[in-house]
C-alpha atoms as a PDB file:
ATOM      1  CA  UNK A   1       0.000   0.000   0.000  1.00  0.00           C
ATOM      2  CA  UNK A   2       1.798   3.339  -1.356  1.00  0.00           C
ATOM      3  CA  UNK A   3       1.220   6.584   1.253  1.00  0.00           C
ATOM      4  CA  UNK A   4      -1.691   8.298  -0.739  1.00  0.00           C
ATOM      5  CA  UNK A   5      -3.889   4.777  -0.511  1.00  0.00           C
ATOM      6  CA  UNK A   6      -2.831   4.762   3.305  1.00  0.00           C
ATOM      7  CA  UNK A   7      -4.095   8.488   3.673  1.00  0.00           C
ATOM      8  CA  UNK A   8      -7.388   7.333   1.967  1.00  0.00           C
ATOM      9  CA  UNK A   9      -7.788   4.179   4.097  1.00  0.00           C
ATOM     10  CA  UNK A  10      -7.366   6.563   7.023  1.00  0.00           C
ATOM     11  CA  UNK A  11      -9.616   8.970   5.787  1.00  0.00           C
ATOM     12  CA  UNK A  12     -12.721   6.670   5.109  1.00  0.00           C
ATOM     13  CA  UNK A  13     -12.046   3.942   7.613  1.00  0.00           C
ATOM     14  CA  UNK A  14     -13.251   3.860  11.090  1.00  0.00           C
ATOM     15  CA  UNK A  15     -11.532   3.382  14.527  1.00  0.00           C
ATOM     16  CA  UNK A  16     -12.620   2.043  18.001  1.00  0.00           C
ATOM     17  CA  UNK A  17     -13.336   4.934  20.114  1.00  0.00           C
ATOM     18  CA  UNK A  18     -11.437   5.358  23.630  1.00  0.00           C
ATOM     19  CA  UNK A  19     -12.419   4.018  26.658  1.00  0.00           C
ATOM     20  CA  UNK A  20     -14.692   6.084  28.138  1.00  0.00           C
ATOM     21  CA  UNK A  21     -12.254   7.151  30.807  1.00  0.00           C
ATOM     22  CA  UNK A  22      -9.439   7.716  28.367  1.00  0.00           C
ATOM     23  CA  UNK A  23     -11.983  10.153  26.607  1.00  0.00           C
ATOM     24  CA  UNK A  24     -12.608  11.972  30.012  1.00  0.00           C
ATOM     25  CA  UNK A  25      -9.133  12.189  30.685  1.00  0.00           C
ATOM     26  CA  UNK A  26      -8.906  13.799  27.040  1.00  0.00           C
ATOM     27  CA  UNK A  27     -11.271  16.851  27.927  1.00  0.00           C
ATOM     28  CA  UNK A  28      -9.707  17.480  30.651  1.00  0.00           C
ATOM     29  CA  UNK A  29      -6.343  17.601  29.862  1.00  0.00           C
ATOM     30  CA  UNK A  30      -7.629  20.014  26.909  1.00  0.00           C
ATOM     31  CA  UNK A  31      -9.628  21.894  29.334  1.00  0.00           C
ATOM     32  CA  UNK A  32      -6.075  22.660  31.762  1.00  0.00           C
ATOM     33  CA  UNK A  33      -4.640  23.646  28.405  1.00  0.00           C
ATOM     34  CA  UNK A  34      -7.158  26.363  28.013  1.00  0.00           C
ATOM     35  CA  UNK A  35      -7.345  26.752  31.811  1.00  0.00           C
ATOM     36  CA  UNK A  36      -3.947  26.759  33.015  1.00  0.00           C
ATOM     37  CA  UNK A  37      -2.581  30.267  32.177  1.00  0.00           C
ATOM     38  CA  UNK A  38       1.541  29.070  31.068  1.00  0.00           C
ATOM     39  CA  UNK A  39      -0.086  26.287  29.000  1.00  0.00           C
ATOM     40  CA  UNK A  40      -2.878  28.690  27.253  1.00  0.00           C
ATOM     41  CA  UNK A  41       0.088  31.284  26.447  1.00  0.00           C
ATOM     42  CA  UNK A  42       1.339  28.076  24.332  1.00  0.00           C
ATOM     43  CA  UNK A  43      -1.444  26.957  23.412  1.00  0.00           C
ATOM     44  CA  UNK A  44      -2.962  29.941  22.148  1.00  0.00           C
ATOM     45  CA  UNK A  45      -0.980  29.822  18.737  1.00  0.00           C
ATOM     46  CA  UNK A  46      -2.640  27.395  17.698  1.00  0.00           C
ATOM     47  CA  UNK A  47      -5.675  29.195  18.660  1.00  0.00           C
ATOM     48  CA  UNK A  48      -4.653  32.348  16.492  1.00  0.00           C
ATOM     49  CA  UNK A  49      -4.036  29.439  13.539  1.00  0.00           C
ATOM     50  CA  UNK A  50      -7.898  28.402  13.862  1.00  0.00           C
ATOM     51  CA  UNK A  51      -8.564  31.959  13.916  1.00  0.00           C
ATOM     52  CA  UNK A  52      -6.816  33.364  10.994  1.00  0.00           C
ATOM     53  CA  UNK A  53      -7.613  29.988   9.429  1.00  0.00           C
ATOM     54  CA  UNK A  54     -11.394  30.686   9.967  1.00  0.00           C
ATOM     55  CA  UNK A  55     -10.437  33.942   7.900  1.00  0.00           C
ATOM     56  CA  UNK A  56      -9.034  32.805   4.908  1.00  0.00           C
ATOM     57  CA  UNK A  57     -10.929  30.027   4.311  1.00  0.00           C
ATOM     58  CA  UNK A  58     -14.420  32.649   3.958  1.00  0.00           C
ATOM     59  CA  UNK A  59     -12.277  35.240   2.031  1.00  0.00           C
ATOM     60  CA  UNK A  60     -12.220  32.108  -0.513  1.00  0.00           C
ATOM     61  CA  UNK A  61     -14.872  30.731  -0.328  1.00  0.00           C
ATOM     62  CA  UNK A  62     -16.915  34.653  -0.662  1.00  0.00           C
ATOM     63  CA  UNK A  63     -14.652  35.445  -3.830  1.00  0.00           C
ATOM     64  CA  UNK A  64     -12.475  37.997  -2.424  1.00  0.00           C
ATOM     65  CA  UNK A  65      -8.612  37.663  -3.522  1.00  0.00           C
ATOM     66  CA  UNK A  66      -6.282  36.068   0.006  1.00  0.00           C
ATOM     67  CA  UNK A  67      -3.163  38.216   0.206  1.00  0.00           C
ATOM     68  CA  UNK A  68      -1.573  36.032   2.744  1.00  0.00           C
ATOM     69  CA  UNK A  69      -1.645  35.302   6.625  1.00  0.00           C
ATOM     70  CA  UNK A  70       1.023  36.818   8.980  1.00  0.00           C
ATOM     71  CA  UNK A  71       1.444  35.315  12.750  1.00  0.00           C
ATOM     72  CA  UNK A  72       3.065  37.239  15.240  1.00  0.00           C
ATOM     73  CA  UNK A  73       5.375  35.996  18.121  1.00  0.00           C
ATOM     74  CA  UNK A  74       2.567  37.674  20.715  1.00  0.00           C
ATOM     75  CA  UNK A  75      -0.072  35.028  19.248  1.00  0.00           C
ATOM     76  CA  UNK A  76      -1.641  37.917  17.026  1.00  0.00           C
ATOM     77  CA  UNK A  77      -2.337  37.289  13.591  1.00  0.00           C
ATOM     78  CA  UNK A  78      -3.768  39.179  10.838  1.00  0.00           C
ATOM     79  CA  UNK A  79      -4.788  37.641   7.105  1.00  0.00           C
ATOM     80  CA  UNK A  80      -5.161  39.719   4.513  1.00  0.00           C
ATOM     81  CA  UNK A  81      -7.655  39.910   1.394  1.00  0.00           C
ATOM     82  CA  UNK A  82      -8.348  41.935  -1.172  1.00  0.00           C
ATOM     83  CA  UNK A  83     -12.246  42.725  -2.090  1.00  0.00           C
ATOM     84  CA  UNK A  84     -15.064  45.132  -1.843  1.00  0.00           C
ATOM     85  CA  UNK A  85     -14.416  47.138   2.218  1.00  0.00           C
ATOM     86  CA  UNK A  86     -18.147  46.014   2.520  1.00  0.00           C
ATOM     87  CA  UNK A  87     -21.105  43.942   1.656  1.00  0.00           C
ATOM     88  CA  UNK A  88     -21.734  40.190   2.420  1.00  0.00           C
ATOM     89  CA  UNK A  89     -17.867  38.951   1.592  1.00  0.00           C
ATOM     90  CA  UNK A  90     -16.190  41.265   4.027  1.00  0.00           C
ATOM     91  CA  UNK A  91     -18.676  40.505   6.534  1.00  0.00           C
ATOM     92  CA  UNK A  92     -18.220  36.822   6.053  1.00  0.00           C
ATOM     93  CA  UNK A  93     -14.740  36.939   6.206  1.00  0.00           C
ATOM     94  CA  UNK A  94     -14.822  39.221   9.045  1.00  0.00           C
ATOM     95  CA  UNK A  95     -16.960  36.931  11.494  1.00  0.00           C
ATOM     96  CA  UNK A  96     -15.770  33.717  10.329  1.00  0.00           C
ATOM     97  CA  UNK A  97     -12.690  34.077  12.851  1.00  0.00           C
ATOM     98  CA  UNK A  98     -13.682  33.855  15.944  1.00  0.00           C
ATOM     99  CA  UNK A  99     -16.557  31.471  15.320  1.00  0.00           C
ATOM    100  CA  UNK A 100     -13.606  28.794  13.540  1.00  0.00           C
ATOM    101  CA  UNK A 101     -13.204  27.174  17.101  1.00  0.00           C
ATOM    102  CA  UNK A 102     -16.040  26.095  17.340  1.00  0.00           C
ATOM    103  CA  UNK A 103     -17.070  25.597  13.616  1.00  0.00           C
ATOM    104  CA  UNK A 104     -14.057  23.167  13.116  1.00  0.00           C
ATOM    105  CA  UNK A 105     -14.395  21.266  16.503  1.00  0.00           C
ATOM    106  CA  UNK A 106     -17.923  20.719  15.619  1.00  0.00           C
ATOM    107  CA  UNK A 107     -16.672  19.033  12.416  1.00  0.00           C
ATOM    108  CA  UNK A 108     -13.731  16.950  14.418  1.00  0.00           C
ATOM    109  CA  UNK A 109     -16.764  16.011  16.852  1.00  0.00           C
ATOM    110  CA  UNK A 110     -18.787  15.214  14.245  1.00  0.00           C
ATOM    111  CA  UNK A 111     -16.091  12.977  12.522  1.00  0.00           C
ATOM    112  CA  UNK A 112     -15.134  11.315  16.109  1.00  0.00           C
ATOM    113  CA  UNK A 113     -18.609  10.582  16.347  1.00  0.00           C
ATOM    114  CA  UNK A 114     -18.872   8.344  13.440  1.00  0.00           C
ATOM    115  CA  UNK A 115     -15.358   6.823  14.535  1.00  0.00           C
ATOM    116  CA  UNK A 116     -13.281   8.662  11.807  1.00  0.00           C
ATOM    117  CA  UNK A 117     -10.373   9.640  14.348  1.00  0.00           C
ATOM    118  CA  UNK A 118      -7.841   9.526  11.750  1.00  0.00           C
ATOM    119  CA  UNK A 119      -9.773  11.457   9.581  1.00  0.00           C
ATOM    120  CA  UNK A 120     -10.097  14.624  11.997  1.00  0.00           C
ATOM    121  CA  UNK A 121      -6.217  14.355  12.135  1.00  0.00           C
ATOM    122  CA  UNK A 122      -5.723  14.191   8.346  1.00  0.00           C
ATOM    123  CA  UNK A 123      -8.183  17.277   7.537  1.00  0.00           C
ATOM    124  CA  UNK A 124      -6.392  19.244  10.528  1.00  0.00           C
ATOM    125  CA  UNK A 125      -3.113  18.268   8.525  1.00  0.00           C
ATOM    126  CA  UNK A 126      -4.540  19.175   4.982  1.00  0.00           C
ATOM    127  CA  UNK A 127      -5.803  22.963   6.065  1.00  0.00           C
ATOM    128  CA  UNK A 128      -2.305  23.733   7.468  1.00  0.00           C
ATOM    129  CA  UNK A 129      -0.804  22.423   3.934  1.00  0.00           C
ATOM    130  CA  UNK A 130      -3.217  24.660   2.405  1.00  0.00           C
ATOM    131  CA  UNK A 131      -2.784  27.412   5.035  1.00  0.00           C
ATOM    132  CA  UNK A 132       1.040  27.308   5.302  1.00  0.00           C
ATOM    133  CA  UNK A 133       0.940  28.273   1.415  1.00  0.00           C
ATOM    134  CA  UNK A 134      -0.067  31.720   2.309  1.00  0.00           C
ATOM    135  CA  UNK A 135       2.065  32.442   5.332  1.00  0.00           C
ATOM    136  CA  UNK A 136       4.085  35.794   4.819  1.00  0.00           C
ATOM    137  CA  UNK A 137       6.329  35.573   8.007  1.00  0.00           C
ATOM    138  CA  UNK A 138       9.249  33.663   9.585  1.00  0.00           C
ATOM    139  CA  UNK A 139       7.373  33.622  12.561  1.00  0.00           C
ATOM    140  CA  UNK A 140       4.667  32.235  11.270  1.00  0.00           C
ATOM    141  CA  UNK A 141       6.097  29.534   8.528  1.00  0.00           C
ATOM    142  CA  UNK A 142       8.016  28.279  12.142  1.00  0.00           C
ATOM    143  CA  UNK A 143       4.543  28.314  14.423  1.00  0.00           C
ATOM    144  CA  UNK A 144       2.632  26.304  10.959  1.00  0.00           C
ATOM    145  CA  UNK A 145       5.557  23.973  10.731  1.00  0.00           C
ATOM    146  CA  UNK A 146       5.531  22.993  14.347  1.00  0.00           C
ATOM    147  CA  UNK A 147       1.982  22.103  14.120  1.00  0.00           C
ATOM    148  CA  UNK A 148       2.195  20.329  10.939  1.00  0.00           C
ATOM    149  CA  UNK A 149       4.759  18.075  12.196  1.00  0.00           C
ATOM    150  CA  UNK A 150       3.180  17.357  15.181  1.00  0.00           C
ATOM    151  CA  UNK A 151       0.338  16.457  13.281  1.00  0.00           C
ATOM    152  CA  UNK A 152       1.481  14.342  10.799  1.00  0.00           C
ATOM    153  CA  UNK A 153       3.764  12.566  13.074  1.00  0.00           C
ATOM    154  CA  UNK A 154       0.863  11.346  15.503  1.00  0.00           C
ATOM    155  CA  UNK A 155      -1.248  10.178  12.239  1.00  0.00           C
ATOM    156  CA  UNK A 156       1.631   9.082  10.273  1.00  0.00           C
ATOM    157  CA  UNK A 157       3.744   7.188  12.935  1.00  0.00           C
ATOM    158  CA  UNK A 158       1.140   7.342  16.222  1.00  0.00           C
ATOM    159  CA  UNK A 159      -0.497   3.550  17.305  1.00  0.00           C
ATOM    160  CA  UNK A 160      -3.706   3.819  16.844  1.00  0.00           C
ATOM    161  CA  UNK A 161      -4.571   4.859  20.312  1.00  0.00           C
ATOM    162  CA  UNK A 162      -2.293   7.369  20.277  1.00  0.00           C
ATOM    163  CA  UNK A 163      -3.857   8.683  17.242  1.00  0.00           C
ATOM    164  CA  UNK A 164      -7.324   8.710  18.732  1.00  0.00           C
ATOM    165  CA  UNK A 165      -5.878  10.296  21.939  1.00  0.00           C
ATOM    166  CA  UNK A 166      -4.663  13.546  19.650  1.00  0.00           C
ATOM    167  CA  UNK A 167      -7.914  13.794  17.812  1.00  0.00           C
ATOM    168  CA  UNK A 168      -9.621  13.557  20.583  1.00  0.00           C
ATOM    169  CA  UNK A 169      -7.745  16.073  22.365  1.00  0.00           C
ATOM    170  CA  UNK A 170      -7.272  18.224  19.758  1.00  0.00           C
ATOM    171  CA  UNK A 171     -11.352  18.510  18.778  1.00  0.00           C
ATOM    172  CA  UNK A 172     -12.181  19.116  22.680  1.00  0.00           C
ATOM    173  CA  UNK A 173      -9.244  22.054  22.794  1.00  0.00           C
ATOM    174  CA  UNK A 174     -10.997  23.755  19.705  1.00  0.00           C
ATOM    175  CA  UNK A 175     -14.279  23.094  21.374  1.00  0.00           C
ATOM    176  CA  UNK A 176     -12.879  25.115  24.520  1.00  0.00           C
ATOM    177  CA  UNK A 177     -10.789  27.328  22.967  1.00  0.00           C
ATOM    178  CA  UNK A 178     -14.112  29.266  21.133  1.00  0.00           C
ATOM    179  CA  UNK A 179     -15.900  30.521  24.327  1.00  0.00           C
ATOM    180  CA  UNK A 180     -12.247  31.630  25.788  1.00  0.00           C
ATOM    181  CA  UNK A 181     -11.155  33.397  22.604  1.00  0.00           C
ATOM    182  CA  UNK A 182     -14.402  35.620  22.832  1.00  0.00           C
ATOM    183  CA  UNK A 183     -14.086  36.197  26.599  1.00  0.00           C
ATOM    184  CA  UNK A 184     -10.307  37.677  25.772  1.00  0.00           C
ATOM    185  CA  UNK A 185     -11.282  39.596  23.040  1.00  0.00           C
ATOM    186  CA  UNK A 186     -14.415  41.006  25.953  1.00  0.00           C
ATOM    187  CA  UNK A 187     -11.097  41.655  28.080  1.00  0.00           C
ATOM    188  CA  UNK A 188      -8.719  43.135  25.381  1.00  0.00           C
ATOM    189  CA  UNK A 189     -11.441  45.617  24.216  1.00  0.00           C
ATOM    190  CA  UNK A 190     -12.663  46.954  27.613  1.00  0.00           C
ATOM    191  CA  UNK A 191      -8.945  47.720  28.128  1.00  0.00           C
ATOM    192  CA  UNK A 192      -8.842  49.389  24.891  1.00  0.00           C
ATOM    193  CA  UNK A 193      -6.054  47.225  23.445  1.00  0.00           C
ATOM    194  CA  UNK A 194      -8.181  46.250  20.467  1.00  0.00           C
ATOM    195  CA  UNK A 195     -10.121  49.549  18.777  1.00  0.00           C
ATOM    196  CA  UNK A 196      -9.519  47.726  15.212  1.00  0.00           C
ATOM    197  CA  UNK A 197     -10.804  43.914  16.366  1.00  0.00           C
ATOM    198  CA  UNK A 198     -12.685  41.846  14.381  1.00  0.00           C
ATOM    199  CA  UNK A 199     -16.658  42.873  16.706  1.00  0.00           C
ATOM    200  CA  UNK A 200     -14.967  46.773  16.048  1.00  0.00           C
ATOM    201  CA  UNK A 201     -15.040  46.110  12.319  1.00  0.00           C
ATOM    202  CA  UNK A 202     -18.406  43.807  11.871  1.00  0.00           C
ATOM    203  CA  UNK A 203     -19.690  46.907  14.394  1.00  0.00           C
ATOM    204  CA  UNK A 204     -18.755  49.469  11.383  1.00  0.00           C
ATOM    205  CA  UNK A 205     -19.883  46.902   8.844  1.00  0.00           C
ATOM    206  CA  UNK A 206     -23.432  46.843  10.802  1.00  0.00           C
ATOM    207  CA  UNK A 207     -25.195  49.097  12.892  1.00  0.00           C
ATOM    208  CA  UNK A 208     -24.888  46.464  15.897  1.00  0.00           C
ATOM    209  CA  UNK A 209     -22.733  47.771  18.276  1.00  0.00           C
ATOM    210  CA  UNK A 210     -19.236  45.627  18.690  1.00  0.00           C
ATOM    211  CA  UNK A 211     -20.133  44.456  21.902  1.00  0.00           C
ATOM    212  CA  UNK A 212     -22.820  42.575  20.777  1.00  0.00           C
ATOM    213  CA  UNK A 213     -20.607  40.551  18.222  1.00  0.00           C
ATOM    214  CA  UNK A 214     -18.595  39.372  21.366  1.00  0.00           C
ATOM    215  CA  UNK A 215     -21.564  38.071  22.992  1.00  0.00           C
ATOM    216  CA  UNK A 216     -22.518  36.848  19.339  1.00  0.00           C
ATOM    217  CA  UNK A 217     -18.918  34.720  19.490  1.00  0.00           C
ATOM    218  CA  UNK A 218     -19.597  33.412  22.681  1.00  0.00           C
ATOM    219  CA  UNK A 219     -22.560  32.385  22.000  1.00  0.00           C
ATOM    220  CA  UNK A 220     -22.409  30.722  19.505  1.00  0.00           C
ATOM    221  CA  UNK A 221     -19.171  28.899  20.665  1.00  0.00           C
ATOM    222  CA  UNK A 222     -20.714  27.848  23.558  1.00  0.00           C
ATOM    223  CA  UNK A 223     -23.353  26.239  21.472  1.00  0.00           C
ATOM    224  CA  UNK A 224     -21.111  24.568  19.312  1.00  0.00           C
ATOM    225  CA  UNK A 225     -19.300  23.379  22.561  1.00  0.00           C
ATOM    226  CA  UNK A 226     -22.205  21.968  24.347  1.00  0.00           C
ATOM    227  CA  UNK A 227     -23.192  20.256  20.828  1.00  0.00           C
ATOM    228  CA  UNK A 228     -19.761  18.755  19.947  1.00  0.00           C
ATOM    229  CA  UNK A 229     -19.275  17.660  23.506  1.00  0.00           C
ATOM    230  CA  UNK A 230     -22.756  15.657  23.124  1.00  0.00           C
ATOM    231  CA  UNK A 231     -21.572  14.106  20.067  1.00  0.00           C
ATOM    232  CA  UNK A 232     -18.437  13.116  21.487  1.00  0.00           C
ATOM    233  CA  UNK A 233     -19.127  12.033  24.897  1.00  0.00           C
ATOM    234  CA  UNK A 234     -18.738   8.547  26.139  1.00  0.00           C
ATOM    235  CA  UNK A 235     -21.774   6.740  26.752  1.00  0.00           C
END
């Protein structure tokens, strides 16, 4: 069997979930990522990864023209597009990044829930192929290779525990991440860090005010998080 008929075995076959305790022990060890402060300042670039991810993948998708994606060293990111300042494909683009947490977990719940573990961890792989081809930074062609190899080393060399261990892991920290991305972004703006976020612009885009696009992102990540963590518990 050459590699690409592996990848597609992987893809469409199905795995034996986790124990159920192995599957509790999963959430919460994603759950003191996104808890535990030292861990979260880690773990938060691959938070801004999702994020920026969630943006270029819309800008697409909406016809506008993807310039690239920059990631900082500080966990900020910024992709740029090039398109009409308003109407629906700015706005698109403009709210799909914050709600990619908990858009993409839903679809890594949704694929663990149908026992396609090694699935979730070849898609993950694929969009940071995809996404590393528009990186315009050192910094961030290092933070997309780290993640990449990590990736592909779990599904490519991993047991297939292992492998279910990561995807697991991996779709609970996106489920997680969501709701605690919108709360910082609540934090960042009341200390006026953040006059050009993402609620700022959909607030100029709209006549909503930008606070109610962060209770919009945490809402709506909470609902994916409650959903993905039906789909996913053990029963």
């Amino acid at each position: 069997m050459n590699a690409l008929q592996r990848i597609w075995a992987e893809l469409t076959g199905v795995q034996q979930p986790p124990s159920a305790e192995l599957i509790w022990l999963t959430g919460l060890a994603a759950l003191a990522v996104v808890a535990i402060r030292p861990a979260w300042r880690i773990a938060r670039h691959l938070m801004t990864i999702v994020h920026e991810g969630g943006h270029a993948i819309a800008a697409v998708l909406t016809g506008r023209r993807l310039r690239g994606i920059r990631l900082h060293a500080d966990s900020s990111g910024v992709t740029l597009s090039r398109g009409r300042p308003r109407g629906p494909g700015m706005f698109v683009t403009l709210i799909a990044g914050y709600l990619a947490p908990g858009l993409f977990g839903l679809l890594a719940a949704a694929l663990l829930w149908q026992r396609h573990a090694l699935a979730v961890l070849w898609v993950a792989l694929l969009l940071l192929s995809l996404m590393l081809l528009q990186i315009r930074n050192f910094r961030g062609l290092y933070s997309m290779l780290v993640a990449g190899v990590a990736v592909f080393a779990a599904s490519w060399w991993g047991s297939e525990q292992v492998q279910s261990l990561v995807a697991y892991v991996l779709t609970w920290f996106l489920l997680l991440a969501g709701p605690v991305g919108a709360i910082e972004l609540h934090r960042t703006r009341t200390r006026g860090r953040a006059p050009t976020s993402d609620a700022d612009q959909l607030a100029g885009l709209t006549r909503l005010p930008g606070l109610f696009w962060v209770g919009f992102f945490l809402v709506a990540n909470l609902a994916a998080l409650l959903f993905g963590g039906w789909l996913i518990w053990p029963r």
